[in-house]
Protein backbone atom coordinates (compact mmCIF):
# COMPACT_ATOMS: atom_id res chain seq x y z
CA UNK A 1 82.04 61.98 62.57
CA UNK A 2 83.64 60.07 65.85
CA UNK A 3 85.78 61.39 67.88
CA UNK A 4 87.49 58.17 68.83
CA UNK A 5 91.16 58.59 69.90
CA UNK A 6 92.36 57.75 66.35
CA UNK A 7 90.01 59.98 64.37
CA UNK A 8 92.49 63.01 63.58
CA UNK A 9 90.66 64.58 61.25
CA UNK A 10 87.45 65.09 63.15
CA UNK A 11 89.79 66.53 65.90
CA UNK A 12 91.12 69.17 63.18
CA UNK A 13 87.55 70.00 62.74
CA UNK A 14 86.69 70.68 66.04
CA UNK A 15 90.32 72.98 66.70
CA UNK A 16 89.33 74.82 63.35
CA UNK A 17 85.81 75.67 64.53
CA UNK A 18 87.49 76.75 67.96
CA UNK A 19 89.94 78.99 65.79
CA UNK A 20 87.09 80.78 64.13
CA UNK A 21 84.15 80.49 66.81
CA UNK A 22 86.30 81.95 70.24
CA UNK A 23 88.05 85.26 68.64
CA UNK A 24 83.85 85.94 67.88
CA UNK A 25 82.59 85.27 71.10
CA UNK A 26 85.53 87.37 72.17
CA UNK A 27 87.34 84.18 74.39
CA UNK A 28 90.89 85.23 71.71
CA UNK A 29 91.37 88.23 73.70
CA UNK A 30 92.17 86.91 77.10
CA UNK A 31 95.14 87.12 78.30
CA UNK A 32 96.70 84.90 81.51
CA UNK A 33 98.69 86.67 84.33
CA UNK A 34 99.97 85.84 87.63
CA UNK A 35 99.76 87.99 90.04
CA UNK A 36 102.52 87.87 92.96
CA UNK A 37 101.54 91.02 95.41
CA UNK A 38 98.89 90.83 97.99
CA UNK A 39 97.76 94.14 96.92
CA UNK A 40 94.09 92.84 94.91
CA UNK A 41 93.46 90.21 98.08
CA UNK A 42 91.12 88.68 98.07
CA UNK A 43 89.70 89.42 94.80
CA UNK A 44 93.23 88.09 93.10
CA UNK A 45 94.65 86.14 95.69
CA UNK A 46 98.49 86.49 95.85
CA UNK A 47 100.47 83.78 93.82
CA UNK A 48 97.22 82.79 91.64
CA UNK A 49 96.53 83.28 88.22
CA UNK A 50 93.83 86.00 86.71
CA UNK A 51 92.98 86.84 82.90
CA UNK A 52 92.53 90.20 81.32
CA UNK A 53 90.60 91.63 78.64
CA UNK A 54 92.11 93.59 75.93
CA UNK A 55 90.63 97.12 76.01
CA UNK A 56 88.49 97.49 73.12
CA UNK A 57 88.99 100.38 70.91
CA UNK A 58 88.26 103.58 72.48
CA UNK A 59 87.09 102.60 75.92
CA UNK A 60 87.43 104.88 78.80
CA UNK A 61 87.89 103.27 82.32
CA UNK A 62 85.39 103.73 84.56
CA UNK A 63 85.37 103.75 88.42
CA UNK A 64 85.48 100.73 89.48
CA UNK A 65 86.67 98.89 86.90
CA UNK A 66 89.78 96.44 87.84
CA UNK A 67 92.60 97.24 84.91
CA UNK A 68 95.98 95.60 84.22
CA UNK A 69 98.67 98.37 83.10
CA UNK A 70 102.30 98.94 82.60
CA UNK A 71 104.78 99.73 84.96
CA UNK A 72 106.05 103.12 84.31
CA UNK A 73 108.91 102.34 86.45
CA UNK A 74 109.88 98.80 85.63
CA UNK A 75 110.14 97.45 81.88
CA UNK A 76 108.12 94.64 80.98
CA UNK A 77 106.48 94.90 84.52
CA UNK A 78 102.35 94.69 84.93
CA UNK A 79 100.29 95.49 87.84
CA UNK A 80 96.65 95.29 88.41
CA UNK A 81 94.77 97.63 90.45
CA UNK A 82 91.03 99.21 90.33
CA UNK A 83 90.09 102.60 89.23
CA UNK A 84 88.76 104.77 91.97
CA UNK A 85 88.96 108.16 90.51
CA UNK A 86 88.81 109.56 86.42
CA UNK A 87 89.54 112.48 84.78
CA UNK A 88 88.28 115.42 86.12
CA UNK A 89 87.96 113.74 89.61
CA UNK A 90 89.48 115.01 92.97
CA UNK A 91 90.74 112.19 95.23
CA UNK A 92 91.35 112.64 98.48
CA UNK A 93 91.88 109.82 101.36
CA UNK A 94 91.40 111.09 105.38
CA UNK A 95 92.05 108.30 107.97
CA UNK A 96 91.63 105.22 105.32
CA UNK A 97 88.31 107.18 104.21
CA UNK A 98 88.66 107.43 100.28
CA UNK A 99 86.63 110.63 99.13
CA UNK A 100 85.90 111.62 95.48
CA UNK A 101 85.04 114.94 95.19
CA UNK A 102 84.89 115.41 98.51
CA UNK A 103 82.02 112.89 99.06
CA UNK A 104 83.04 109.76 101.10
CA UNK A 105 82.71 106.83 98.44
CA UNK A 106 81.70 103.86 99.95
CA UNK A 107 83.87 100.97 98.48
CA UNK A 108 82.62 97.28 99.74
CA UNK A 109 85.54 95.75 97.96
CA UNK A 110 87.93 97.46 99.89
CA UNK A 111 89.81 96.07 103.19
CA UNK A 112 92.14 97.33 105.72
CA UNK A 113 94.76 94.71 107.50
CA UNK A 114 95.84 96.90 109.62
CA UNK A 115 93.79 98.94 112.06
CA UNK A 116 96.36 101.61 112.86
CA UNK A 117 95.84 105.10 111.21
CA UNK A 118 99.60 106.14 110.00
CA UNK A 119 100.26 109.83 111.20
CA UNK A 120 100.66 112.30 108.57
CA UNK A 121 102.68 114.85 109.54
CA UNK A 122 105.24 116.08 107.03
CA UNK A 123 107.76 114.46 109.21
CA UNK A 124 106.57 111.08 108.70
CA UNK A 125 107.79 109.08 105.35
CA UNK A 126 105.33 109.68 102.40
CA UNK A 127 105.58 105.66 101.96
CA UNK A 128 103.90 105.64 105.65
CA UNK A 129 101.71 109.22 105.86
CA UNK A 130 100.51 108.64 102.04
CA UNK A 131 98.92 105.04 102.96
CA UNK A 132 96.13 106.37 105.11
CA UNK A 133 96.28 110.08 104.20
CA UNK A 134 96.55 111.20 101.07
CA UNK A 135 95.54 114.87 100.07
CA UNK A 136 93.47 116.17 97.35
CA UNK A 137 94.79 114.93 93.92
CA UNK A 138 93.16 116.30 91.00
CA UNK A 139 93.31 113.65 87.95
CA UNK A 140 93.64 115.36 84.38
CA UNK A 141 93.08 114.54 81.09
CA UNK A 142 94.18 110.87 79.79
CA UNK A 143 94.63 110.02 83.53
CA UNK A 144 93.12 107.79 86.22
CA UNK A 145 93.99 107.26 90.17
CA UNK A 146 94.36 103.35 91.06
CA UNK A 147 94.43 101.53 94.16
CA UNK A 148 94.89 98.11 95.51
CA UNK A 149 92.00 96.44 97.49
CA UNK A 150 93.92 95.61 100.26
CA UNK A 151 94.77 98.81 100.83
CA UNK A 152 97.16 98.51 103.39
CA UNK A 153 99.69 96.19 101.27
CA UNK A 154 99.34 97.57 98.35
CA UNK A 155 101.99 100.26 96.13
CA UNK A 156 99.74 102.11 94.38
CA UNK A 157 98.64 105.44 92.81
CA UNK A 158 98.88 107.24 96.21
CA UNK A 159 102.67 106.21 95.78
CA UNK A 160 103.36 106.98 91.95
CA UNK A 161 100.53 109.21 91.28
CA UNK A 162 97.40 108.98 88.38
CA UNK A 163 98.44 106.29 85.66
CA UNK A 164 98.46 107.22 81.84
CA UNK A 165 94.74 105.64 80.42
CA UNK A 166 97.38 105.09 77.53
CA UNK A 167 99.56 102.30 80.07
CA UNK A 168 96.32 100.11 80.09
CA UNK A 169 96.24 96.93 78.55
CA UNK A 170 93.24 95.06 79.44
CA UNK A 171 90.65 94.99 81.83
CA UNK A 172 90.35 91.93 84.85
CA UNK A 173 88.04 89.19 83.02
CA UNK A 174 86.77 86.88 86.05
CA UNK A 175 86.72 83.20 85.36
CA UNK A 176 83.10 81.79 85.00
């Protein structure tokens, strides 16, 4: 069999083995997005394009894990952020310090544009004092906390509280 530019049928060949062979190897359940916040930086640049894994059946997020979920404000709206806290968990941030449990959690992914620690009086907006300071949250069953890497840009679950496990939809797949 050639696969000269004429040879159609060895072509079909080829795209039928590729229609049975990826959904195996698990390549059918990827699933392109485009992400438009700064929020992930630099892990998912803003304005690029990232792929997601469909959850498989049963799986329970884990922290750390990078997830793409619905909006529960906005139809047909997807965000991606990573799972810091699960069920169970108490999260708690103190001067950009994120603590679980009330142990500081040391997070090498995260990053801070801006040096400035937002006061966080009750005076102050909760979309400035929550950025920085955030006080215990205690996430319950069917529930995980989220948060944007670059945690100063990003609209996350110190904003709109724990996300259902329920509103996920796939898991960040990195490119190879």
């Amino acid at each position: 069999m050639t696969f000269a530019r004429g040879n159609r049928a060895a072509w079909i060949v080829v795209g039928c083995c590729l229609l049975v062979a990826l959904p195996a190897c698990g390549a059918g359940d990827l699933r392109e997005h485009r992400n438009t916040s700064s929020g992930m930086a630099p892990l998912i640049p803003i304005n690029s394009n990232f792929y997601s894994k469909a959850p498989a059946k049963g799986q329970v997020p884990a922290r750390g894990d990078v997830v793409v979920f619905k909006s529960a404000t906005k139809d047909d709206v997807l965000l991606v952020k990573r799972v810091v806290a699960v069920q169970g968990d108490e999260v708690e941030i103190v001067s950009k310090e994120l603590r679980i449990n009330g142990v500081a959690t040391p997070e090498p992914y995260a990053s801070h544009s801006d040096k400035r620690t937002m006061p966080s009086g009750p005076e102050v907006p909760p979309q400035v004092r929550l950025r920085d300071n955030l006080p215990p949250v205690r996430i319950g069953p069917g529930e995980v906390f989220v948060l944007g890497d670059n945690r100063d840009e990003s609209v996350d679950s110190r904003f709109y509280g724990p996300i259902k496990i329920d509103a996920i939809v796939g898991y960040f797949a990195p490119r190879k």
